[in-house]
Protein backbone atom coordinates (compact mmCIF):
# COMPACT_ATOMS: atom_id res chain seq x y z
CA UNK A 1 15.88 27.52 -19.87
CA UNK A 2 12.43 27.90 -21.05
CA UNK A 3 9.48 26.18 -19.90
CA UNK A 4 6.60 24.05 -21.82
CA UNK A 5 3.40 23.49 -19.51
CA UNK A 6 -0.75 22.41 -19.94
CA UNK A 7 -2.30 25.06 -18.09
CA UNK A 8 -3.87 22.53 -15.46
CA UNK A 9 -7.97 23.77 -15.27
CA UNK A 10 -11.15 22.41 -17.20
CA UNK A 11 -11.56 25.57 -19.84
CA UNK A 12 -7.72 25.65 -20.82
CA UNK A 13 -7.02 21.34 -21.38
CA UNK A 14 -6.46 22.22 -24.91
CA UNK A 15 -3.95 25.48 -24.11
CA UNK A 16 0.09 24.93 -23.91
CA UNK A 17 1.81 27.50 -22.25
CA UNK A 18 5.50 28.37 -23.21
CA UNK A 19 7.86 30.39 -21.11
CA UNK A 20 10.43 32.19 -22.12
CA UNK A 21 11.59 33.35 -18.66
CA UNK A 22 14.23 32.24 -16.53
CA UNK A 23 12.13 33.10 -12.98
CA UNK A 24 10.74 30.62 -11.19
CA UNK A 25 6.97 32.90 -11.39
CA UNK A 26 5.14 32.72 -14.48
CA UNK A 27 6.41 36.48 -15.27
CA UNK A 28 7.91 37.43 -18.50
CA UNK A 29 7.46 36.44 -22.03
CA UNK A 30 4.86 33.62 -23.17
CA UNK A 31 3.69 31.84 -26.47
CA UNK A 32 0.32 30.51 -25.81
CA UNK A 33 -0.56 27.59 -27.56
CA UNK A 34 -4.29 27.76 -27.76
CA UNK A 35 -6.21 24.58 -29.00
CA UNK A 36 -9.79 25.18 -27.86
CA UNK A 37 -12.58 26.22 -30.05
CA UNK A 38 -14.48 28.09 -26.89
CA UNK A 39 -14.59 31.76 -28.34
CA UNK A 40 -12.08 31.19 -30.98
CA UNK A 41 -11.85 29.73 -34.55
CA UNK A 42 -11.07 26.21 -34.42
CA UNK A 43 -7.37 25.18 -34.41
CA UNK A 44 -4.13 26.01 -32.99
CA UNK A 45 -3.50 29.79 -32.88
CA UNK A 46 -0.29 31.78 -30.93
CA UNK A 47 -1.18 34.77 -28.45
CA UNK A 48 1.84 36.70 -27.14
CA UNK A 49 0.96 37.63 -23.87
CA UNK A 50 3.68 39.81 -21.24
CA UNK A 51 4.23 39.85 -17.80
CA UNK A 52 0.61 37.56 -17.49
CA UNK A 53 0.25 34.90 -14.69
CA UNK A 54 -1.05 31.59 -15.20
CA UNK A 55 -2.29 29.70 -12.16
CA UNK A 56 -2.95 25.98 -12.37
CA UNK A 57 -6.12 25.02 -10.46
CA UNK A 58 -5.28 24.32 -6.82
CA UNK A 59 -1.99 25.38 -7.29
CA UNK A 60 -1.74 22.08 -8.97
CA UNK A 61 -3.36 19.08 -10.54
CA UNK A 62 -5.34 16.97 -7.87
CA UNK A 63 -7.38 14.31 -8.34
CA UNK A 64 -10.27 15.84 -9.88
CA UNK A 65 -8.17 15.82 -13.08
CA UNK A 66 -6.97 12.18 -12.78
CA UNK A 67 -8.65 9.55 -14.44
CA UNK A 68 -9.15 6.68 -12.24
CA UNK A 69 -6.48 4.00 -12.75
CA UNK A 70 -4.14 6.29 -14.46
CA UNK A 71 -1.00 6.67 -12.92
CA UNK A 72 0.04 2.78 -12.69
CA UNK A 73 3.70 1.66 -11.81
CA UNK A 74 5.03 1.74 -14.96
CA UNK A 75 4.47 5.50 -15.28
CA UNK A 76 6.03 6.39 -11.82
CA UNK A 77 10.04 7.31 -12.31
CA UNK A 78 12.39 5.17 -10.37
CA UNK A 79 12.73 6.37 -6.83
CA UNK A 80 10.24 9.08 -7.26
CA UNK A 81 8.20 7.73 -4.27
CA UNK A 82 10.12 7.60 -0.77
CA UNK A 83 9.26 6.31 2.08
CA UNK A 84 9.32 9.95 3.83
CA UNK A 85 6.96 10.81 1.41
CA UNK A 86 4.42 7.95 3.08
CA UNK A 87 1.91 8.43 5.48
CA UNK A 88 2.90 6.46 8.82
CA UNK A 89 0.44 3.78 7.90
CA UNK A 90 2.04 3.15 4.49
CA UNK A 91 5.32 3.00 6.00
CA UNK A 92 4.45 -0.25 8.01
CA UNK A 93 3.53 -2.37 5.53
CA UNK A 94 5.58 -5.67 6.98
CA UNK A 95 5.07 -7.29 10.57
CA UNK A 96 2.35 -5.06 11.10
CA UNK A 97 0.60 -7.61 12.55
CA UNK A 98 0.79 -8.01 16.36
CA UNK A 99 -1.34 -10.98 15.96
CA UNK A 100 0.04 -14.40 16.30
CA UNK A 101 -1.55 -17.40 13.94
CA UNK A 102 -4.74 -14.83 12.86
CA UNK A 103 -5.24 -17.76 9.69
CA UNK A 104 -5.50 -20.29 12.10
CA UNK A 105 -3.30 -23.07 10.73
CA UNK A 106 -1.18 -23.86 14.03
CA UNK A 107 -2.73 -26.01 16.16
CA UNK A 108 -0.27 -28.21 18.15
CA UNK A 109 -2.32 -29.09 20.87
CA UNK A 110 -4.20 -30.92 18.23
CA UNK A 111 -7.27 -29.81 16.28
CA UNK A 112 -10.23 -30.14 18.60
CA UNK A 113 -10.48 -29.07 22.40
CA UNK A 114 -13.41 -30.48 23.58
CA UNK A 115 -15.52 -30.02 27.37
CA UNK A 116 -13.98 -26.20 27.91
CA UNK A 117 -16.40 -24.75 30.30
CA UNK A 118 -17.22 -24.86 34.26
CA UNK A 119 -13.19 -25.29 35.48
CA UNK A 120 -12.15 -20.97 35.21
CA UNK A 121 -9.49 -19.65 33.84
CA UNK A 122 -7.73 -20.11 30.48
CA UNK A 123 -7.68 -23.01 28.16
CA UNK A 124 -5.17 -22.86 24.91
CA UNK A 125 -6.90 -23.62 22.07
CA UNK A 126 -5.34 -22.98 18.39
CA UNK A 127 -1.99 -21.95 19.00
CA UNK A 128 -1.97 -18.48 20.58
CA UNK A 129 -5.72 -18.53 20.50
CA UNK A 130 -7.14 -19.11 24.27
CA UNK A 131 -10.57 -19.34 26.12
CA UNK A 132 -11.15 -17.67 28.99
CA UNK A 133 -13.88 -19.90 31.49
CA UNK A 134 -15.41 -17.74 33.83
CA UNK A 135 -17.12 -20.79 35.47
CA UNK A 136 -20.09 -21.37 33.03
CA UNK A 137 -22.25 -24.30 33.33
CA UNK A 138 -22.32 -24.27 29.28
CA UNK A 139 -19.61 -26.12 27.53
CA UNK A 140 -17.94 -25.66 24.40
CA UNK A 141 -16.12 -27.00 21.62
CA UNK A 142 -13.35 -25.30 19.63
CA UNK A 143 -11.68 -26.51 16.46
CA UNK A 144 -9.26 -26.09 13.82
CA UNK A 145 -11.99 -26.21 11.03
CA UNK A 146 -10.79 -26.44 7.21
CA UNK A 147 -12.96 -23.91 5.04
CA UNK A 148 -13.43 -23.16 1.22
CA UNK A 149 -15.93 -21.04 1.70
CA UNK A 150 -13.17 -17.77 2.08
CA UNK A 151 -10.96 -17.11 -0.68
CA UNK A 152 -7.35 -16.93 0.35
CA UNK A 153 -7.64 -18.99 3.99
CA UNK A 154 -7.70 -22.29 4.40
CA UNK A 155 -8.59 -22.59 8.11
CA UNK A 156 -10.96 -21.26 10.80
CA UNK A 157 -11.17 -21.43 14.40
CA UNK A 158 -15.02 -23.19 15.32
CA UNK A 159 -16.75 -22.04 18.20
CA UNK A 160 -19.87 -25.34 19.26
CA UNK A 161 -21.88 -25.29 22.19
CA UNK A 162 -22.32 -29.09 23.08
CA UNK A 163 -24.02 -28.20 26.38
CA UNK A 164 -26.28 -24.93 26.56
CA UNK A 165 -26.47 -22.41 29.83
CA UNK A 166 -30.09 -21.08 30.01
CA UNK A 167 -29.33 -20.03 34.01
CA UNK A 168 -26.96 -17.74 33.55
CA UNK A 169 -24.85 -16.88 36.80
CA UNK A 170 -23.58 -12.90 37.39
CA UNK A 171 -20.29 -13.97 37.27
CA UNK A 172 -20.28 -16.25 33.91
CA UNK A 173 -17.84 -15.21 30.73
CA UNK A 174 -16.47 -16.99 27.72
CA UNK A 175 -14.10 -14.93 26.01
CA UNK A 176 -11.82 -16.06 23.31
CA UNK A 177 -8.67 -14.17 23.37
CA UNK A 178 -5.23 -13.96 22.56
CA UNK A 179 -2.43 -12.49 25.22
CA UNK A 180 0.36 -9.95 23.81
CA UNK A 181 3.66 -8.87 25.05
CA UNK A 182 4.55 -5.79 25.68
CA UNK A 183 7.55 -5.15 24.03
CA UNK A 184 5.49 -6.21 20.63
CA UNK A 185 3.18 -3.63 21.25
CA UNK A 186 5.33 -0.67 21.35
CA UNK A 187 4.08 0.78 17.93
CA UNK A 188 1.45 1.79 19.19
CA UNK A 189 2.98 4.77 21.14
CA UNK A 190 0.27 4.16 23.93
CA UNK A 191 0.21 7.02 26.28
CA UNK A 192 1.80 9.63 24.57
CA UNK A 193 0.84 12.18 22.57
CA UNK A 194 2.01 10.73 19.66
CA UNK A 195 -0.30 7.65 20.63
CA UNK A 196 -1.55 5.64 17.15
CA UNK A 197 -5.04 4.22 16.69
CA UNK A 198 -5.39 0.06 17.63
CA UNK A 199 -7.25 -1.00 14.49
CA UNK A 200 -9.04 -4.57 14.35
CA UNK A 201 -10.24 -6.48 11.83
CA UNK A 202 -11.48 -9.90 11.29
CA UNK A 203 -13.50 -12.74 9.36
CA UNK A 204 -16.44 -14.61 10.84
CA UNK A 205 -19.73 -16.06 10.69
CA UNK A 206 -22.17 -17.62 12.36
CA UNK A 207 -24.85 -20.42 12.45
CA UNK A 208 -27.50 -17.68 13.25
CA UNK A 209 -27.07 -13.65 12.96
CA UNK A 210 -26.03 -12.66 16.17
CA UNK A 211 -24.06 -9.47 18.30
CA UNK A 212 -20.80 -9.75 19.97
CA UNK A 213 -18.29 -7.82 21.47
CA UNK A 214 -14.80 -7.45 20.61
CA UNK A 215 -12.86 -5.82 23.55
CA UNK A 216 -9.12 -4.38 23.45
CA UNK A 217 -7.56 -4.63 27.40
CA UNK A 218 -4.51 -2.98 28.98
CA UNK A 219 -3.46 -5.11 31.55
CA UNK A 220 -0.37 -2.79 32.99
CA UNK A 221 -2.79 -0.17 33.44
CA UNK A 222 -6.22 -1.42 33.51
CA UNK A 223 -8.09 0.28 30.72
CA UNK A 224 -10.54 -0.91 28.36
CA UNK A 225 -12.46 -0.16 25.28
CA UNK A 226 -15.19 -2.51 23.47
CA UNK A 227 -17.15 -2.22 20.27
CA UNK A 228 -20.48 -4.18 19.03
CA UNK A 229 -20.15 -6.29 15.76
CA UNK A 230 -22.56 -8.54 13.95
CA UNK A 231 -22.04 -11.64 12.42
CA UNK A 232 -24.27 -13.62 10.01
CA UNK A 233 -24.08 -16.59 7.89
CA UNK A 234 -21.80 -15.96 5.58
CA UNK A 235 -18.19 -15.09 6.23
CA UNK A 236 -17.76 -10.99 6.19
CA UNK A 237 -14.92 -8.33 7.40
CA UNK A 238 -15.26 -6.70 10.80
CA UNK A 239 -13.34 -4.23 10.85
CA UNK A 240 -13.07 -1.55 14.51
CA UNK A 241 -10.68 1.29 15.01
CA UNK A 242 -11.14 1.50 18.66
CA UNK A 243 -8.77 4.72 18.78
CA UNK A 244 -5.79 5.98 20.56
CA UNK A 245 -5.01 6.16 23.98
CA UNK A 246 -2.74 8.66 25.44
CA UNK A 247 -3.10 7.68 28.82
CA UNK A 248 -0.84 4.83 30.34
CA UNK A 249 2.05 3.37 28.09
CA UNK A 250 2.43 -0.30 27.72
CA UNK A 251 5.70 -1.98 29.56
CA UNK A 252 8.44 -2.93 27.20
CA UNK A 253 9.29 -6.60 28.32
CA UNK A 254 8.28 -10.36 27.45
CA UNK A 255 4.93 -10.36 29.59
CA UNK A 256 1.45 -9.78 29.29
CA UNK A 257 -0.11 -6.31 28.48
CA UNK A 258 -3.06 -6.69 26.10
CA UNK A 259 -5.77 -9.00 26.00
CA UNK A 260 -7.56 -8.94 22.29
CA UNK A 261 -11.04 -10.36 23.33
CA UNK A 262 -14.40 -11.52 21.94
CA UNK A 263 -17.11 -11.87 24.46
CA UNK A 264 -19.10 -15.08 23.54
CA UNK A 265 -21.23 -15.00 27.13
CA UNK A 266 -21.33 -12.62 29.96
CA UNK A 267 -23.73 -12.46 32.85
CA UNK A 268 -24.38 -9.31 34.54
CA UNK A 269 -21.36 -8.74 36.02
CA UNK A 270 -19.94 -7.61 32.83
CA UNK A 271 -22.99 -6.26 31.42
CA UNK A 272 -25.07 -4.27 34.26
CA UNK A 273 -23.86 -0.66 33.09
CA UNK A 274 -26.38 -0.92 30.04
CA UNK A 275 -23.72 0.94 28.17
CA UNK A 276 -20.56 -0.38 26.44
CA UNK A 277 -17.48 1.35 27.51
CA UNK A 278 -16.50 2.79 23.23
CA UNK A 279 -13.73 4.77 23.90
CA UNK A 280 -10.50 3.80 26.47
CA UNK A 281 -10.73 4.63 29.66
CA UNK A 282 -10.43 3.27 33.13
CA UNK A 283 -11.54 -0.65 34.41
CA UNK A 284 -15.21 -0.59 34.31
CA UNK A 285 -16.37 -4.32 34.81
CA UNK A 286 -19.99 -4.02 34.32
CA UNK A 287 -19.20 -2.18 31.39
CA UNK A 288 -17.19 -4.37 29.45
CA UNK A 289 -19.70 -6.87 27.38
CA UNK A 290 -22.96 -4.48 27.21
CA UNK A 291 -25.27 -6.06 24.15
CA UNK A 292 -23.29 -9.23 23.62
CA UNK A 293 -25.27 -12.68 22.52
CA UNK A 294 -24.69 -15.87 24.44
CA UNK A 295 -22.95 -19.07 22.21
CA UNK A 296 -24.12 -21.47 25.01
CA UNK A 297 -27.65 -19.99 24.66
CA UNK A 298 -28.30 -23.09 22.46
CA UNK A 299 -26.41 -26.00 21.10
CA UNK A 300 -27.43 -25.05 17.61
CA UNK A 301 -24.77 -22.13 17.96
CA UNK A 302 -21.34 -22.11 16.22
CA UNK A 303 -18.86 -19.41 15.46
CA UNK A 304 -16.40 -19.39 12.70
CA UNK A 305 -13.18 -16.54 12.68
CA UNK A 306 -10.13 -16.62 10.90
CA UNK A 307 -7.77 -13.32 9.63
CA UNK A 308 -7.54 -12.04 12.78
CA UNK A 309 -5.25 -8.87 12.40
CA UNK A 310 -4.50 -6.00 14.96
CA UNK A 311 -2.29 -3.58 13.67
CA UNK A 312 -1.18 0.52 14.63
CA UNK A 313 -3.30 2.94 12.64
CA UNK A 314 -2.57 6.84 12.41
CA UNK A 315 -2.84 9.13 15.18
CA UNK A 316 -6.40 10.44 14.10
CA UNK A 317 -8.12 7.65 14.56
CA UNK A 318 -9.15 7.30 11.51
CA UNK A 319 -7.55 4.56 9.80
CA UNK A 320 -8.81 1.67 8.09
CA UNK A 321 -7.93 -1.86 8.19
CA UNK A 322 -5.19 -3.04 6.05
CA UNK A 323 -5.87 -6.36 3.40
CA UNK A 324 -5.10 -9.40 5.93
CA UNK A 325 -0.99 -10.20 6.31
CA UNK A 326 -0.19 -13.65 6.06
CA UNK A 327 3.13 -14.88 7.07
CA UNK A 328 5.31 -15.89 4.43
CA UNK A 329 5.00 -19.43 5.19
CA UNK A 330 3.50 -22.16 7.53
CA UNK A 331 6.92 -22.42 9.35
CA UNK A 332 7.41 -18.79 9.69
CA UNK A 333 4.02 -19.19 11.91
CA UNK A 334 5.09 -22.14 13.98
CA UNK A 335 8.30 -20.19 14.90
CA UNK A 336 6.25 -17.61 16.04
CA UNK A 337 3.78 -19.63 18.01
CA UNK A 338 6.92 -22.07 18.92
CA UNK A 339 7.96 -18.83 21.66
CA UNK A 340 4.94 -19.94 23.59
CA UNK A 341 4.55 -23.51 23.30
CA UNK A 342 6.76 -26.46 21.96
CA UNK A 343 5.93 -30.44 21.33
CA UNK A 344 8.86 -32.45 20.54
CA UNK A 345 9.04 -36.11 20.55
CA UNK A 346 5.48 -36.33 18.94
CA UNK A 347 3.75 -40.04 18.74
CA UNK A 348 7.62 -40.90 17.55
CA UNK A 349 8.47 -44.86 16.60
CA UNK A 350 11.91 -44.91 19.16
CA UNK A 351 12.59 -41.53 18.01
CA UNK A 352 15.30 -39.83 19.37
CA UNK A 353 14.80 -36.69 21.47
CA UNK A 354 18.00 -35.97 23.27
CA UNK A 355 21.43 -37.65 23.98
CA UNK A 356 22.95 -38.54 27.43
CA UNK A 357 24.87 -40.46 30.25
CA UNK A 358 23.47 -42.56 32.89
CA UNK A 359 24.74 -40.47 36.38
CA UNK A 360 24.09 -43.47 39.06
CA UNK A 361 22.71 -46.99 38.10
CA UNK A 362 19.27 -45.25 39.15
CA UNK A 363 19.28 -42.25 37.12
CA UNK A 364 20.00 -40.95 33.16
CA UNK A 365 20.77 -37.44 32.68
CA UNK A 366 19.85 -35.48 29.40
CA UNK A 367 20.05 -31.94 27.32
CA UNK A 368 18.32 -31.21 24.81
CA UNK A 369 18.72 -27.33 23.06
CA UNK A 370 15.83 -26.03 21.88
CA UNK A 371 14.44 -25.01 18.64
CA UNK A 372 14.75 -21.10 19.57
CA UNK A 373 14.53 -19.38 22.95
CA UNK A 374 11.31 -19.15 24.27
CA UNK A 375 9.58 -16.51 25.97
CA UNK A 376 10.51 -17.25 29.43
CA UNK A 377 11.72 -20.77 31.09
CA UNK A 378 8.79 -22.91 30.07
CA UNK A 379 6.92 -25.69 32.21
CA UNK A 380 7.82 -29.46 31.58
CA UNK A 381 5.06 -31.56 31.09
CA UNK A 382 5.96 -35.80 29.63
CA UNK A 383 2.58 -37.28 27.86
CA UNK A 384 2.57 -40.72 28.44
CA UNK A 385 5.58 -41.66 30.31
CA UNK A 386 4.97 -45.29 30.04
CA UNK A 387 5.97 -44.76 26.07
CA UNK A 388 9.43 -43.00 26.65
CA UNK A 389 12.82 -45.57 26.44
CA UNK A 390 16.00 -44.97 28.14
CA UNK A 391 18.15 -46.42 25.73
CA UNK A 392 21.69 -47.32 27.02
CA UNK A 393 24.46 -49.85 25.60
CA UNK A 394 22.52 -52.84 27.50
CA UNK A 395 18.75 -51.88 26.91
CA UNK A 396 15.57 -49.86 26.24
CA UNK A 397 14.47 -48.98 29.74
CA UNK A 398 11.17 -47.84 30.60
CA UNK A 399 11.11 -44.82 32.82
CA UNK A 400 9.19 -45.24 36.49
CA UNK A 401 9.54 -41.66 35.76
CA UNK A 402 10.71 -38.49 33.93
CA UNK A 403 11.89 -34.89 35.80
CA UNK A 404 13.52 -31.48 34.19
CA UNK A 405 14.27 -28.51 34.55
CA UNK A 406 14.53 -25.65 31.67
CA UNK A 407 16.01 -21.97 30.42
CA UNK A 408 14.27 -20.44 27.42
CA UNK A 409 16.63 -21.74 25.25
CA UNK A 410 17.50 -25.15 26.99
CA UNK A 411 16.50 -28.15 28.82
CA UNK A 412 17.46 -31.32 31.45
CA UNK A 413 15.49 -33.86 31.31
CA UNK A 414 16.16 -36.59 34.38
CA UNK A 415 15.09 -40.46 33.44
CA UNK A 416 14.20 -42.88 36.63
CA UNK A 417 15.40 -46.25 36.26
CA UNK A 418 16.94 -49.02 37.42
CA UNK A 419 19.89 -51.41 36.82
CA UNK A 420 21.29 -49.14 34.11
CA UNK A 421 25.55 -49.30 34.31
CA UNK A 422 26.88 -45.94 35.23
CA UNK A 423 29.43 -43.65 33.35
CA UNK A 424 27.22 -45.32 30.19
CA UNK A 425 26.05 -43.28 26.95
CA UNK A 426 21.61 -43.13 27.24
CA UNK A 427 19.20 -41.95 24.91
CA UNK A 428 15.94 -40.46 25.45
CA UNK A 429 13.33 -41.79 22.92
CA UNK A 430 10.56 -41.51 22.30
CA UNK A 431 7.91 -44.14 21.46
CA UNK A 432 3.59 -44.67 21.16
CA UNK A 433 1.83 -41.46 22.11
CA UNK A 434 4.66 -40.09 24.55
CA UNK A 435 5.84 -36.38 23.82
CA UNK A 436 7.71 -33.57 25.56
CA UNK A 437 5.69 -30.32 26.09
CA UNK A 438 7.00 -27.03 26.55
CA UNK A 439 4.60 -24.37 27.59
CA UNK A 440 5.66 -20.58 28.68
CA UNK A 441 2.22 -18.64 27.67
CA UNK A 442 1.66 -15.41 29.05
């Protein structure tokens, strides 16, 4: 068959090559098809050329001689792109998130944690979203906070100091954090040589311009890296590649192997090095919050985030930040954040919660399967006992107290009472402000 081509370079867009050969080389017989008026008379002419070679610039047409917006999806054959034909990046383009709740709009511990500060160790916040207290004297504020000020979110997590720290002890840190598993982290290919980048990104602003530090924490092996960002008054993108690490792979199970940090306060203890640690490497403490601004340096400060994403970049190091991944719906994200924590029962009017039998004339028994398995057997905690009814064939019996015991996917609850007829059918409700919380954070 014969072949009809553009010859692909700026001084021949008006010359059509056709080949008479049957090679696959440009060898043989041609009819050139010459349109352009550059040394010629104007107008199509033929030239008979043998055995010439015409090579296409760059062996082919690259982008130099694409117009922008020109190839569109409607000009791409069916099937023409494949997915081996991606770069690794573009290959991931679902649940490449490894963030849990990054639009903030899960908050079942309510919306407004008030008085964090001064007890150590970490407070949940926003679902999935915790402070870290290193025992400041500040104290803080955080809260779901609705926005309009960000196209395409609807919520931010809020950052208020209500009590400022101008005496700041070595020891002092506020992070806020979120803890990830192991086996969700696997992507990244952590120590190995195929390792892939850990790219951040995020929204935020501020009351004030100020400098943080956003700081990426193996906790199987101990190894660190931070970066500086700025935020200002007006909600913007951060967006940090931190890199790949080929040293120390992540453990594939259900607990905790990276922290995803922001330093809000730090005394010297985390700062004394006078240089960040940039690139992974071992535990350095002092190094770890180098140039980052106090939020309890004044109770004028706030801090806003929302789109928190952390996702696997290429092995380079050079990738950029993919547009924010929401989950498909607001129940897809409780499900998620529902592996870590669980209400049920909430403020209910004599709602039921789980079925039963009363064991001895002391004591009701009940099970109650869960929504989905959790991440581990979770701690039991009843709010408001006083509000709960044991509900048997005779009467709605208030608890003198409330016991269980639970598997990730199941729990017994135990009701104190007295009087109650044994061998009888019970009912655990609930009623007021009582609820049943299940909590198996990492």
């Amino acid at each position: 068959m014969g072949r009809a081509r553009q010859i692909a370079s700026v001084e021949n867009m008006d010359r059509i090559l056709l080949d008479a050969s049957a090679a696959s080389t440009d060898e043989g017989e041609h009819l050139l098809l010459d349109g352009s008026a550059v040394n010629t008379d104007v107008g199509f002419f033929i030239n008979t050329e043998i055995g010439t070679t015409e090579v296409p610039v760059n062996n082919g047409v690259s982008t130099e001689h694409i117009v922008t917006n020109a190839v569109t999806s409607t000009k791409i054959v069916d099937d023409a792109i494949t997915p081996d034909k991606l770069d690794v990046v573009s290959q991931s383009m679902s649940n490449r998130n490894v963030i849990i709740n990054g639009a903030m709009n899960v908050a079942q511990r309510g919306t407004s944690i008030t008085g964090i500060g001064g007890a150590g160790g970490q407070v949940y916040t926003l679902d999935r979203f915790g402070i870290f207290d290193g025992n400041t004297a500040g104290r803080i504020t955080v809260a779901q906070q609705a926005i309009t000020d960000l196209p395409g979110f609807q919520n931010a997590l809020k950052v208020s100091c209500t009590t400022a720290d101008t005496s700041v002890a070595a020891g002092e840190i506020l992070t806020l954090n979120q803890r990830v598993e192991g086996q969700n982290l696997q992507r990244f290919k952590k120590g190995t040589s195929e390792a892939r980048s850990f790219v951040l990104s995020f929204f935020c602003k501020a009351n004030a311009p100020a400098t943080y530090v956003a700081e990426l924490f193996d906790v199987d092996n101990s190894r660190h890296v931070g970066r500086t960002f700025q935020v200002g008054t007006t909600f913007s993108r951060v967006e940090i590649n931190f890199g790949t690490d080929t040293t120390g792979a992540f453990d594939d199970d259900a607990n905790r192997s990276l922290d995803v940090s922001i330093f809000l306060h730090a005394g010297t203890s985390f700062t004394a090095a006078g240089t960040l640690q940039t690139t992974w490497g071992g535990e350095d403490t002092d190094a770890r919050a180098v140039g980052a601004d106090s939020i309890v340096s004044s109770t004028d400060n706030t801090f806003f985030i929302t789109g928190v994403q952390l996702e696997a970049g290429d092995t380079a190091g050079t990738s950029n930040p993919t547009e924010f991944e929401h989950d498909f719906s607001f129940g897809d994200t409780l499900l998620k954040c529902e592996r870590y924590y669980m209400r049920t029962g909430i403020n209910g009017s004599n709602g039921a919660i789980a079925s039963g039998y009363v064991h001895t004339s002391s004591e009701t028994r009940y099970s109650l399967r869960m929504r989905q398995e959790m991440r581990s057997a979770p701690g039991i905690g009843f709010l408001n006992v006083s509000d709960f009814f044991l509900q048997d064939r005779s009467a709605n019996r208030t608890p003198s107290g409330l016991g269980g015991a639970a598997g990730k996917d199941f729990m017994l609850v135990t009701g104190a009472t007295s009087g109650a007829n044994t061998g009888e059918g019970s009912n655990l409700l609930s009623g007021g402000s009582s609820e049943v919380q299940l909590n198996s954070e990492l």
